[in-house]
PDB file of N, CA and C in Angstrom:
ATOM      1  N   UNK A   1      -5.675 -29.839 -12.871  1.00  0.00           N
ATOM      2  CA  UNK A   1      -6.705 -30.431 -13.692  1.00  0.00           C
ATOM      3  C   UNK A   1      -7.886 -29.456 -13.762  1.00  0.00           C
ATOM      4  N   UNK A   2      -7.979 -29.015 -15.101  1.00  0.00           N
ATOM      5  CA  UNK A   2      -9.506 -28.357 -14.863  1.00  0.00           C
ATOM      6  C   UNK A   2     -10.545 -29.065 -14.389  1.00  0.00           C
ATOM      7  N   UNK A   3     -11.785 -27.696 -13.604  1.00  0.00           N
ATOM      8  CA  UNK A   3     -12.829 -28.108 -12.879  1.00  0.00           C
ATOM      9  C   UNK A   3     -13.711 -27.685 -13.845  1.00  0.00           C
ATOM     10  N   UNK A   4     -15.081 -28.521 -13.414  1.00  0.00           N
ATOM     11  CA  UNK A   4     -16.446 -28.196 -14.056  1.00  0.00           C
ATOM     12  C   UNK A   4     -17.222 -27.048 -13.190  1.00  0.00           C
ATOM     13  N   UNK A   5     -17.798 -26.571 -13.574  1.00  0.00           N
ATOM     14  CA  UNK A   5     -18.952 -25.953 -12.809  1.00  0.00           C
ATOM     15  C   UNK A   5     -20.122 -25.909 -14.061  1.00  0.00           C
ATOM     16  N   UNK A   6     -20.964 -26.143 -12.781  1.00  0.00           N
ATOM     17  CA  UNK A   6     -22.588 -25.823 -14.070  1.00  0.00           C
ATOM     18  C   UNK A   6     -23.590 -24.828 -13.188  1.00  0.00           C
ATOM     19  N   UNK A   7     -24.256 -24.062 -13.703  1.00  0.00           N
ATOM     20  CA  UNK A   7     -25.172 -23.498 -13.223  1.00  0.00           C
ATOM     21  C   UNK A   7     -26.344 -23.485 -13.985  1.00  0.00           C
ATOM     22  N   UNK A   8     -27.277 -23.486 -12.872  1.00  0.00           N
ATOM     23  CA  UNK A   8     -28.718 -24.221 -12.870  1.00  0.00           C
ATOM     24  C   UNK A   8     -29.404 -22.980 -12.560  1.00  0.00           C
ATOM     25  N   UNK A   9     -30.834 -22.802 -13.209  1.00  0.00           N
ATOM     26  CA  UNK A   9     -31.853 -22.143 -13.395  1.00  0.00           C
ATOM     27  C   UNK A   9     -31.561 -20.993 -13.890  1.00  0.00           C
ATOM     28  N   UNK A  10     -30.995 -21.232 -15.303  1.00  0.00           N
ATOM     29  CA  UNK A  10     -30.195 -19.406 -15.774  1.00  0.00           C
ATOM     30  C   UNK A  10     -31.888 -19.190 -16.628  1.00  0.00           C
ATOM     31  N   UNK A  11     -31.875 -18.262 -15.954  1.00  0.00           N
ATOM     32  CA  UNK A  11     -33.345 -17.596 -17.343  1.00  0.00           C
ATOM     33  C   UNK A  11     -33.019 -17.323 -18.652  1.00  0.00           C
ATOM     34  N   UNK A  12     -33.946 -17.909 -19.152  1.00  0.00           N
ATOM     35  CA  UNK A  12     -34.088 -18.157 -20.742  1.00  0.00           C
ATOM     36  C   UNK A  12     -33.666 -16.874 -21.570  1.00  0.00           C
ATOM     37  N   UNK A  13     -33.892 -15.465 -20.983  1.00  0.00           N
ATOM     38  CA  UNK A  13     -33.525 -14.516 -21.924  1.00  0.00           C
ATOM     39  C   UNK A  13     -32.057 -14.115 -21.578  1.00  0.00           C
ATOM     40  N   UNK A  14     -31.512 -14.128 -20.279  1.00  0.00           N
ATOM     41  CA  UNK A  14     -29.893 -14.285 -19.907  1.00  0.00           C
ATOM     42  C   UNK A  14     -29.274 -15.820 -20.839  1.00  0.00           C
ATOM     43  N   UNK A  15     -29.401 -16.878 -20.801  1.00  0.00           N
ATOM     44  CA  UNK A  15     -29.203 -17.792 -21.721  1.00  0.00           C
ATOM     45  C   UNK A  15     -28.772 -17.461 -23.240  1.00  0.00           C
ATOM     46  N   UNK A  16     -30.148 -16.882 -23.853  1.00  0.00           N
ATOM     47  CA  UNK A  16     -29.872 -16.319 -25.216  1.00  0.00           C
ATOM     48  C   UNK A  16     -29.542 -15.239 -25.503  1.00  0.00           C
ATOM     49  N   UNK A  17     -29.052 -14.525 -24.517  1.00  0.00           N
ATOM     50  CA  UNK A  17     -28.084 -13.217 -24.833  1.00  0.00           C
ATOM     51  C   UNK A  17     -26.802 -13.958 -24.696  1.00  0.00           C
ATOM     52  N   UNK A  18     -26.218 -14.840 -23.799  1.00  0.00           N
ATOM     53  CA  UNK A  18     -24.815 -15.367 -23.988  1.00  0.00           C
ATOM     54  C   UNK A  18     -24.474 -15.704 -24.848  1.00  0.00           C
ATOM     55  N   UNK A  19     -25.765 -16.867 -25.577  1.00  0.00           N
ATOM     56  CA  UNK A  19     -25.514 -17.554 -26.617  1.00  0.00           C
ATOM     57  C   UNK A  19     -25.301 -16.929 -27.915  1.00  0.00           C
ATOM     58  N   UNK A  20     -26.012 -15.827 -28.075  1.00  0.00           N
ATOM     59  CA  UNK A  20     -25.945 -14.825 -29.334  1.00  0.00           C
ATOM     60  C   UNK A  20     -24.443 -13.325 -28.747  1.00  0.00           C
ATOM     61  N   UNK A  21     -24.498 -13.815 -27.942  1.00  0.00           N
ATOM     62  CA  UNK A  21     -22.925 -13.279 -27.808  1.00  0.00           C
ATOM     63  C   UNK A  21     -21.689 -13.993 -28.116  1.00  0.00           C
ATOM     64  N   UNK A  22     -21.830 -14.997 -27.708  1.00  0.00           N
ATOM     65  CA  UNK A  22     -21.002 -15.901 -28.239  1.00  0.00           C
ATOM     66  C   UNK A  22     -20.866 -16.269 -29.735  1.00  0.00           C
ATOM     67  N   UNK A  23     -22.058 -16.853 -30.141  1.00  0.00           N
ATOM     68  CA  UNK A  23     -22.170 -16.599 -31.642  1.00  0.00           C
ATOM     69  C   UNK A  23     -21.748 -15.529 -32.662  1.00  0.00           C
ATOM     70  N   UNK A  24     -21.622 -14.412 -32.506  1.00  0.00           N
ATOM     71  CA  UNK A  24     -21.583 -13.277 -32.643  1.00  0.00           C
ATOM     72  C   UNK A  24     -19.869 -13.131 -32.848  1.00  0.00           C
ATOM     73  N   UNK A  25     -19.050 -13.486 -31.781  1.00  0.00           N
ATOM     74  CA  UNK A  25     -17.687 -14.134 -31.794  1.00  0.00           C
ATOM     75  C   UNK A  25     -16.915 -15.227 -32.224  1.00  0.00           C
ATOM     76  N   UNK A  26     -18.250 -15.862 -32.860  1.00  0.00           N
ATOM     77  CA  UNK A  26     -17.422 -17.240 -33.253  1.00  0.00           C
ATOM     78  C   UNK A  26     -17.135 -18.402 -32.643  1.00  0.00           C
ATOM     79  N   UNK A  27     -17.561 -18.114 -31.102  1.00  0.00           N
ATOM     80  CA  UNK A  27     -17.057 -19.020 -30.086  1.00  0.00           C
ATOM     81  C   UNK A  27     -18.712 -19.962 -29.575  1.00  0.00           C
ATOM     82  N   UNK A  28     -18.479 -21.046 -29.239  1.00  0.00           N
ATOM     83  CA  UNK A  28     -19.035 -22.017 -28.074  1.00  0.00           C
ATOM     84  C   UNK A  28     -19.602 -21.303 -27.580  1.00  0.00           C
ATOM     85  N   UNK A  29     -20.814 -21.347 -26.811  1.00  0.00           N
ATOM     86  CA  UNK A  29     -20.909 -20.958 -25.371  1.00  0.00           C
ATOM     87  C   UNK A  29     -20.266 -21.096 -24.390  1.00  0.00           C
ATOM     88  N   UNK A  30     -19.734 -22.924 -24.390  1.00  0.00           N
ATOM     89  CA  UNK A  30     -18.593 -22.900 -23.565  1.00  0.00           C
ATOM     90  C   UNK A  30     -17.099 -22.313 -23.212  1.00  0.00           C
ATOM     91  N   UNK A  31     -17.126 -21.943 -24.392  1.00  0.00           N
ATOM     92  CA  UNK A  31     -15.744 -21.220 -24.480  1.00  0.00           C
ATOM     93  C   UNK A  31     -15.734 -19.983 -24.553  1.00  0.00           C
ATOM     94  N   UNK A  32     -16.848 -19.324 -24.472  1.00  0.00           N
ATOM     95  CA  UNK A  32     -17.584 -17.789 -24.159  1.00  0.00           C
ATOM     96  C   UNK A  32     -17.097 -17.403 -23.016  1.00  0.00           C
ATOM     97  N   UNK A  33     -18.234 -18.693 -22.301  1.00  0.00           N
ATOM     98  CA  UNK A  33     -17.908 -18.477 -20.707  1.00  0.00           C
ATOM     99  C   UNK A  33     -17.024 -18.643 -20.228  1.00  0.00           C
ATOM    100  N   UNK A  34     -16.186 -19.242 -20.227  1.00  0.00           N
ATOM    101  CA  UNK A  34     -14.622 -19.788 -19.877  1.00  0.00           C
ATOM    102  C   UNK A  34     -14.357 -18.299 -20.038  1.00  0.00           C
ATOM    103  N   UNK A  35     -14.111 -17.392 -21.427  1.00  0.00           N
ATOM    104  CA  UNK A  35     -13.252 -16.265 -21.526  1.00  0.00           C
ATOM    105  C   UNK A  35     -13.803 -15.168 -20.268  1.00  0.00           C
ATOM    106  N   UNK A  36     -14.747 -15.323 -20.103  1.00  0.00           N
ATOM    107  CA  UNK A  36     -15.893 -14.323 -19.544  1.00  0.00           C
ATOM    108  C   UNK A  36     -15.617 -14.595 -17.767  1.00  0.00           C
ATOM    109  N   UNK A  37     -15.652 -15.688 -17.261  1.00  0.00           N
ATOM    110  CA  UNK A  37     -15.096 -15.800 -16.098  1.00  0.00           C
ATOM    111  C   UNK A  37     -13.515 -16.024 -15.799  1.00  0.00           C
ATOM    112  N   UNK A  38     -12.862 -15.842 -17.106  1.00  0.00           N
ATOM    113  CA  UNK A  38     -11.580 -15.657 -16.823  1.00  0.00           C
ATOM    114  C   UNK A  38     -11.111 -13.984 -16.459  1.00  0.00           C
ATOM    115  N   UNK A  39     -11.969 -13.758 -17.010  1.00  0.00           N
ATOM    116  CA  UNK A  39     -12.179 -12.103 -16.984  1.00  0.00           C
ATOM    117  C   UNK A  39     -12.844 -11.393 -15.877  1.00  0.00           C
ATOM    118  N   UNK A  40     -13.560 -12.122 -15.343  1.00  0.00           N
ATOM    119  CA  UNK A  40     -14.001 -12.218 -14.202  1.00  0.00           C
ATOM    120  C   UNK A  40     -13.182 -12.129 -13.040  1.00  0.00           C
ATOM    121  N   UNK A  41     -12.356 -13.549 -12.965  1.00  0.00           N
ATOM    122  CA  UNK A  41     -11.535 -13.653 -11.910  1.00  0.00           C
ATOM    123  C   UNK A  41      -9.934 -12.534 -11.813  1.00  0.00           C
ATOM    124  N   UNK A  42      -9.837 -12.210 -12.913  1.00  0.00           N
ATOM    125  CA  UNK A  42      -8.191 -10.886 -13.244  1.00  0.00           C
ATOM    126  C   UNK A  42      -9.279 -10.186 -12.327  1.00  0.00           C
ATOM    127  N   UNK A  43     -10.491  -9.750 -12.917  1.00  0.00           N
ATOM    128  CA  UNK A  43     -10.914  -8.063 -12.042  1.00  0.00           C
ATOM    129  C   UNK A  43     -11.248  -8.321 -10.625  1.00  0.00           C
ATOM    130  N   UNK A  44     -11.774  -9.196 -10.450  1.00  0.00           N
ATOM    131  CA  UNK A  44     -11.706  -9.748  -9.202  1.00  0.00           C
ATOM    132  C   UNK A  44     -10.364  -9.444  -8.095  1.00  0.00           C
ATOM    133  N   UNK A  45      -9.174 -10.071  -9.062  1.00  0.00           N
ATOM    134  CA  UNK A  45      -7.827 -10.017  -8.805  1.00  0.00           C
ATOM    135  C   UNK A  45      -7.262  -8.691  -8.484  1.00  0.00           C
ATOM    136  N   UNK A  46      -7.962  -7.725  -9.516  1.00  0.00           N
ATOM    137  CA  UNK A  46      -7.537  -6.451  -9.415  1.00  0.00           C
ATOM    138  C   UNK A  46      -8.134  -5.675  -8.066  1.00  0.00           C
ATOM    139  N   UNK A  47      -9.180  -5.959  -7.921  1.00  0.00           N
ATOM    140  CA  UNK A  47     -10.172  -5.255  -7.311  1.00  0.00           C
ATOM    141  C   UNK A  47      -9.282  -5.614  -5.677  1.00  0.00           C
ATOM    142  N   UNK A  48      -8.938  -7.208  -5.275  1.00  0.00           N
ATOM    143  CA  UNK A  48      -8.331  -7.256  -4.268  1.00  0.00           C
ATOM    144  C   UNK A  48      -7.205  -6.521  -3.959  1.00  0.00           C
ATOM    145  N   UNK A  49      -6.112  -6.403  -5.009  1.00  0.00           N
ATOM    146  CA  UNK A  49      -4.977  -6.056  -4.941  1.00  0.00           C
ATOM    147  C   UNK A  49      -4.682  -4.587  -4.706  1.00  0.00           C
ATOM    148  N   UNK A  50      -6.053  -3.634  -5.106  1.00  0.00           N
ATOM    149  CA  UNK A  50      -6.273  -2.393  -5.050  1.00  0.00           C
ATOM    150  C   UNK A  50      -6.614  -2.279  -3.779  1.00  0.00           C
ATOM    151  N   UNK A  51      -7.175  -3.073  -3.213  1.00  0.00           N
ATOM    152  CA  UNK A  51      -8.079  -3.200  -1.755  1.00  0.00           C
ATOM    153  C   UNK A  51      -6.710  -3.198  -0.573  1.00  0.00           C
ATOM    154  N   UNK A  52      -5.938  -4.160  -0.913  1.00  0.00           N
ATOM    155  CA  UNK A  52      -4.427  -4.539  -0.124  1.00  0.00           C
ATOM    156  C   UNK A  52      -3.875  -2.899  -0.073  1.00  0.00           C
ATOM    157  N   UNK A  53      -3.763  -2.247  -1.395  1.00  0.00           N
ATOM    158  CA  UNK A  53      -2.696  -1.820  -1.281  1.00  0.00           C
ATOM    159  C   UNK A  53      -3.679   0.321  -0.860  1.00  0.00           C
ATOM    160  N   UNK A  54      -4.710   0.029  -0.877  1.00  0.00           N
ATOM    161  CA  UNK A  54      -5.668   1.380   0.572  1.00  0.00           C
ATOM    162  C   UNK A  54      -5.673   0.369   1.598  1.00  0.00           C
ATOM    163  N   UNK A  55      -5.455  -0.430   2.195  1.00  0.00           N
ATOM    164  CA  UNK A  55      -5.204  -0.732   3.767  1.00  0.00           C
ATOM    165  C   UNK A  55      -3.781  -0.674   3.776  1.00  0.00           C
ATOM    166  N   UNK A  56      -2.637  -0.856   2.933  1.00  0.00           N
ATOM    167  CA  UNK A  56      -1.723  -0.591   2.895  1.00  0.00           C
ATOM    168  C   UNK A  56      -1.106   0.627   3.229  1.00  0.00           C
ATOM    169  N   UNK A  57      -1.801   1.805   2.711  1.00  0.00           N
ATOM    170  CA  UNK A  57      -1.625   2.983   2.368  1.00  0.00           C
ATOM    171  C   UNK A  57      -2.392   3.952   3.819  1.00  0.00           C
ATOM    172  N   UNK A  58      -3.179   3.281   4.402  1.00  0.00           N
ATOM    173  CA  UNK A  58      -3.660   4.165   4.968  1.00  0.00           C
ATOM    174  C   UNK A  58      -3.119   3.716   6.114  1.00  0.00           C
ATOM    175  N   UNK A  59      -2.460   2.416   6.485  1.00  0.00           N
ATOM    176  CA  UNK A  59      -1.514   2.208   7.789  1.00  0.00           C
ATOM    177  C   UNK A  59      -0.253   2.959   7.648  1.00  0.00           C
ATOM    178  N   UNK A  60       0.503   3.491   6.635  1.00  0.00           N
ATOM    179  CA  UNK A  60       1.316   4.168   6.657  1.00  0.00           C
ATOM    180  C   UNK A  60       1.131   5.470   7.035  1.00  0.00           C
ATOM    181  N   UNK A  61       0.386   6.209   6.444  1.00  0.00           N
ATOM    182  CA  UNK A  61      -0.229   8.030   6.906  1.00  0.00           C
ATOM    183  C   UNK A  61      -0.729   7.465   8.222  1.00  0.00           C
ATOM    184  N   UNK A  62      -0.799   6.056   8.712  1.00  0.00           N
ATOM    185  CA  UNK A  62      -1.465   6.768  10.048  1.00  0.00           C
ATOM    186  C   UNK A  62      -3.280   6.425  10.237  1.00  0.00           C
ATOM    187  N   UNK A  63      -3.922   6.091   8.974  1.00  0.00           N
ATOM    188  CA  UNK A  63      -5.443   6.607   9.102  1.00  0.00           C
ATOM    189  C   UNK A  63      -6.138   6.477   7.751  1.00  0.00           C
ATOM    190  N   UNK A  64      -6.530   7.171   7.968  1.00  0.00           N
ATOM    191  CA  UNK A  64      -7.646   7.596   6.384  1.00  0.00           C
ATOM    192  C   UNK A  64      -6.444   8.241   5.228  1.00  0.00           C
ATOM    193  N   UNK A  65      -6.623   8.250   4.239  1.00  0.00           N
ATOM    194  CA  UNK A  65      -6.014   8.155   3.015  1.00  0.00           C
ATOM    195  C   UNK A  65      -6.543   9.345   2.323  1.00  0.00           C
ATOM    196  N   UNK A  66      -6.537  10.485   1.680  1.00  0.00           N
ATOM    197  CA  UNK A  66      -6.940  11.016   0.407  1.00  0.00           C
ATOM    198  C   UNK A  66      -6.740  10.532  -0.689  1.00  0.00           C
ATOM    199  N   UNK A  67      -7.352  10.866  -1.873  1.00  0.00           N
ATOM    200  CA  UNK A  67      -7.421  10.091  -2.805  1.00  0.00           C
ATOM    201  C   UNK A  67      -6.702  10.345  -3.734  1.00  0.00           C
ATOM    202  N   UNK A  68      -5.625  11.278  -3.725  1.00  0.00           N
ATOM    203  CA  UNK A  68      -4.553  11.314  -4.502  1.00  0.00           C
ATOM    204  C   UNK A  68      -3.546  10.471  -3.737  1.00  0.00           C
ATOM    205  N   UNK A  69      -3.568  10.525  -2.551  1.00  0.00           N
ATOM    206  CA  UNK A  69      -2.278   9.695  -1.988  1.00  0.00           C
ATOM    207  C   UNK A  69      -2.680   8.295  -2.538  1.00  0.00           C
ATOM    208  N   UNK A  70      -4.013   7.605  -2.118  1.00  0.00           N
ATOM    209  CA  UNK A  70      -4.534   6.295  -2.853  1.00  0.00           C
ATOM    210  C   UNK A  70      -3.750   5.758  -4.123  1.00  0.00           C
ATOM    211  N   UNK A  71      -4.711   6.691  -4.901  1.00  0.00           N
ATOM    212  CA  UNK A  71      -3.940   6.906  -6.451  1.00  0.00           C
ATOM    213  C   UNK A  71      -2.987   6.678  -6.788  1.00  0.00           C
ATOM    214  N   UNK A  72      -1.646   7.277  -6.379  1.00  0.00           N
ATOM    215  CA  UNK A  72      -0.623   7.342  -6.034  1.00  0.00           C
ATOM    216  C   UNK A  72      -0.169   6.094  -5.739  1.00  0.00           C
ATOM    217  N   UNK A  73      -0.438   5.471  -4.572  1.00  0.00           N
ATOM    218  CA  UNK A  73       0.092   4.262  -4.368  1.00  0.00           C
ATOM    219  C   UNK A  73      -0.589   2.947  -5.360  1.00  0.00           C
ATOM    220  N   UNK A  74      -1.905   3.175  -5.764  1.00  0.00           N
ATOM    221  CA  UNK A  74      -2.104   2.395  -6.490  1.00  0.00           C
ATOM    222  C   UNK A  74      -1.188   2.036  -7.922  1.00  0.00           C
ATOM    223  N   UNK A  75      -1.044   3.466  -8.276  1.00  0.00           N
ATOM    224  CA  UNK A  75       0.179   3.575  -9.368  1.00  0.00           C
ATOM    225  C   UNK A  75       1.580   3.176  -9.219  1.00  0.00           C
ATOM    226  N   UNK A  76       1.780   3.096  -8.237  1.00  0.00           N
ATOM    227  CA  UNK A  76       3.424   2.719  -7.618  1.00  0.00           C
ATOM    228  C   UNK A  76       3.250   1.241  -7.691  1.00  0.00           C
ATOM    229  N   UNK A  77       1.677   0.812  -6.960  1.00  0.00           N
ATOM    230  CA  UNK A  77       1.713  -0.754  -7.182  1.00  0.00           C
ATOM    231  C   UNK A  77       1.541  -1.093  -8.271  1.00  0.00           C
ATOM    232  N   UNK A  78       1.240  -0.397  -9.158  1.00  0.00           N
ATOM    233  CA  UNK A  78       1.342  -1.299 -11.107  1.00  0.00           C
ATOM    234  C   UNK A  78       2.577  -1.170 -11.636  1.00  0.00           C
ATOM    235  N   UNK A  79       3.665  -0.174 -11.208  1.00  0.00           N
ATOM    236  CA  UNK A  79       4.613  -0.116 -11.456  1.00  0.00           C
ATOM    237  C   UNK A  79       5.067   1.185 -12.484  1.00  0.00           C
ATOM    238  N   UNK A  80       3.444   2.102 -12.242  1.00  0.00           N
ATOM    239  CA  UNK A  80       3.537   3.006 -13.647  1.00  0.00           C
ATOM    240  C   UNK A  80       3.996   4.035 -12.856  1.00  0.00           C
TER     241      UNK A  80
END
């Protein structure tokens, strides 16, 4: 079941930049934000999964990681 969230005390000039962003797209505000913290939560997603896979990477070598080996495994974990 979707959840609500509301947030309280957004300043008036953050407010009307969403809103004229949204507008701008055609969309709600509500449905701005919805896209915008959906987008939110993937990079979020990403950001962990990148995080997993340098503690991943650096228990294998042993230690600390260079950043091509990183790389490397980060790429192996997208599958490219």
């Amino acid at each position: 079941m979707p959840r609500v969230i509301q947030i309280r005390d957004v300043p008036d000039d953050v407010h009307d930049a969403l809103r004229d962003a949204a507008e701008a797209r055609g969309l709600s505000l509500t449905k701005y934000m919805l896209g915008e913290l959906e987008r939110l939560a993937k990079q979020a997603q990403v950001v962990h999964d990148n995080a997993a896979i340098v503690r991943q990477t650096q228990a294998q070598v042993g230690g600390g990681a260079d950043r091509g080996t990183i790389l490397a495994a980060l790429r192996e974990g997208r599958g490219e």
